[in-house]
C-alpha atoms as a PDB file:
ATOM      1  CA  UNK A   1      12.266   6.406   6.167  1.00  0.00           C
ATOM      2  CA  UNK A   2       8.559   6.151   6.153  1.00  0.00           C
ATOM      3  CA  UNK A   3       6.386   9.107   6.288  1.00  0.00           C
ATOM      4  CA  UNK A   4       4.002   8.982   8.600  1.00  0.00           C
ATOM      5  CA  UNK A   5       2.580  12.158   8.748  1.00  0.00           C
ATOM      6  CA  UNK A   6      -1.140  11.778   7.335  1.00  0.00           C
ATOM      7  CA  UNK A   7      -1.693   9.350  10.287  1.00  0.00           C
ATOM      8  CA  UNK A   8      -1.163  11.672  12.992  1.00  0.00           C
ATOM      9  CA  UNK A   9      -4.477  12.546  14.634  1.00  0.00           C
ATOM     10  CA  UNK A  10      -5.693   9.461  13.296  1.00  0.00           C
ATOM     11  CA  UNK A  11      -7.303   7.201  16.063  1.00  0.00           C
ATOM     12  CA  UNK A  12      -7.035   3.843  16.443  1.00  0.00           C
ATOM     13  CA  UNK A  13      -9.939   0.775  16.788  1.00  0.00           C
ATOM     14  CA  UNK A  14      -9.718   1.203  20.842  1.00  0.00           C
ATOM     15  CA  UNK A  15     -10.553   5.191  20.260  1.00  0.00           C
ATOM     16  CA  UNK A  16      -7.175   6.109  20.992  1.00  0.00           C
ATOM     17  CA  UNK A  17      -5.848   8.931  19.175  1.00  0.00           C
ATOM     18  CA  UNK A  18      -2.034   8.824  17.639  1.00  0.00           C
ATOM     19  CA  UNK A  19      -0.200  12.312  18.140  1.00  0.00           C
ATOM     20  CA  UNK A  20       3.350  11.357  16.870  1.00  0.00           C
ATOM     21  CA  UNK A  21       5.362   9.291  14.969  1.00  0.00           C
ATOM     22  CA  UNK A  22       6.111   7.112  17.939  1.00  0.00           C
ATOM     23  CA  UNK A  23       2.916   6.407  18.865  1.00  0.00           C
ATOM     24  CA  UNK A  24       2.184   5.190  15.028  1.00  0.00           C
ATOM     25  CA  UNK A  25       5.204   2.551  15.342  1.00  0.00           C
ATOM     26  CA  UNK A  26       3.687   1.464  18.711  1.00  0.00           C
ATOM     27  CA  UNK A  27      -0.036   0.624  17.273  1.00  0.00           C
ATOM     28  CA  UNK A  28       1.833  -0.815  14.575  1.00  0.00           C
ATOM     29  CA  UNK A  29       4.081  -2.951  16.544  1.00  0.00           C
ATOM     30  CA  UNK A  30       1.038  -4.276  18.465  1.00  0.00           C
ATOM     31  CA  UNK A  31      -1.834  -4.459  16.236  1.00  0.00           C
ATOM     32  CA  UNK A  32       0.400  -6.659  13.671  1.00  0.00           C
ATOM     33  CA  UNK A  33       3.930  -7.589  15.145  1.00  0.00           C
ATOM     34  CA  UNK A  34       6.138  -4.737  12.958  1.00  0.00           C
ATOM     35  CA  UNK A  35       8.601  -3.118  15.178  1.00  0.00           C
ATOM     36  CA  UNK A  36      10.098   0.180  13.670  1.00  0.00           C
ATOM     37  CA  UNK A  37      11.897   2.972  14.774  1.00  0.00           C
ATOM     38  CA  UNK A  38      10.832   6.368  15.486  1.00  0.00           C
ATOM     39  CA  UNK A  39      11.706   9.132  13.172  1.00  0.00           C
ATOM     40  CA  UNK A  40      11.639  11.183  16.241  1.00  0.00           C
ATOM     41  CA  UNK A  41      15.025   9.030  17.160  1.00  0.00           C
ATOM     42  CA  UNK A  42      17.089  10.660  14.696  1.00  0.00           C
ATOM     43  CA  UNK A  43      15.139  14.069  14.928  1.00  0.00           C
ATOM     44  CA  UNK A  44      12.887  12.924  11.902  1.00  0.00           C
ATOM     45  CA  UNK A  45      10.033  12.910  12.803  1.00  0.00           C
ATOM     46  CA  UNK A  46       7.391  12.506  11.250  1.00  0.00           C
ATOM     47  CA  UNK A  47       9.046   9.691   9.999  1.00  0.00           C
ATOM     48  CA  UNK A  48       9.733   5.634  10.884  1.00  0.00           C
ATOM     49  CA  UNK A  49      11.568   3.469   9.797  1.00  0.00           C
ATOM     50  CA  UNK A  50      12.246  -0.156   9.381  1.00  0.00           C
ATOM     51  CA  UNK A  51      15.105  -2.857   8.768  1.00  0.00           C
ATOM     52  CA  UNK A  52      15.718  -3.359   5.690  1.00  0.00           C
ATOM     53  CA  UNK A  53      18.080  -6.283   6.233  1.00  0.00           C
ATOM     54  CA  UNK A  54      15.501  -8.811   5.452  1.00  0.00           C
ATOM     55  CA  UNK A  55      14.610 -11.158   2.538  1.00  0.00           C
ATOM     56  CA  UNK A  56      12.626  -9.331  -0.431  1.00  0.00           C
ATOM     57  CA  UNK A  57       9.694 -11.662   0.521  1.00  0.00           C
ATOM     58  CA  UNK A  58       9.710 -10.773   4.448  1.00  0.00           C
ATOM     59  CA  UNK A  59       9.739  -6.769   3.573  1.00  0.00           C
ATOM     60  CA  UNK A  60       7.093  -7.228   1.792  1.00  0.00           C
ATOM     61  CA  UNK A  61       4.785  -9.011   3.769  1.00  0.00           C
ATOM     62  CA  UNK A  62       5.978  -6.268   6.509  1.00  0.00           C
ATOM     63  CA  UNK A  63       4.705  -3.684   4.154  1.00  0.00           C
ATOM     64  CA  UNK A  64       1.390  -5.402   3.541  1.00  0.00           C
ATOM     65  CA  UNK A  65       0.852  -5.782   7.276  1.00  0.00           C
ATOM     66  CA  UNK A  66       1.493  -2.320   7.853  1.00  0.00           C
ATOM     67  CA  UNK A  67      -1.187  -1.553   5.327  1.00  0.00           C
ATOM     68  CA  UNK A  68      -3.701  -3.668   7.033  1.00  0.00           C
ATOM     69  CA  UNK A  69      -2.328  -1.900  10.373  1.00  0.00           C
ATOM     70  CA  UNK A  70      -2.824   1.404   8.569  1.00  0.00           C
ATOM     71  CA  UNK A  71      -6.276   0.480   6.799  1.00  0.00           C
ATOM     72  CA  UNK A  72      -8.034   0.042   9.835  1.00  0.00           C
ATOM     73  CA  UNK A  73      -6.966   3.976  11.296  1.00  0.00           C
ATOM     74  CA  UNK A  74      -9.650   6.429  11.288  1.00  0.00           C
ATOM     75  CA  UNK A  75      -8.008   9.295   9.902  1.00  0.00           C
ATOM     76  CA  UNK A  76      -9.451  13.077  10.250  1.00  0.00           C
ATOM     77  CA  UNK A  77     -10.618  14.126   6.781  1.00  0.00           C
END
């Protein structure tokens, strides 16, 4: 599980803000392609999470893409 709890509040490009964990894996999944699950699923939230039945290589050019997902959130300070 990811914690994703620093990026609630946070608002997106489009000036939408992002008020739970499954709103985080939905910018994600459409600003750079990453689907997740919602920590909220398993009563985890604030938490997501992400296959990790993958190559090495492919998780971590999901991880950098989530970074550049995350990067570009304006978070509260």
């Amino acid at each position: 599980m990811i914690g994703c709890a620093d990026l609630i509040g946070a608002q997106t490009t489009g000036g939408n803000t992002l008020s739970d964990d499954a709103e985080i894996i939905a910018y994600i999944l459409k600003d750079v392609s990453i689907a997740a699950v919602s920590g909220s699923a398993y009563e985890l939230s604030p938490f997501f999470c992400i296959s990790t039945a993958a190559l090495m290589v492919v998780l971590d050019q999901a991880m950098d893409r989530i970074a550049t997902s995350v990067a570009k959130l304006k978070r509260k300070t």
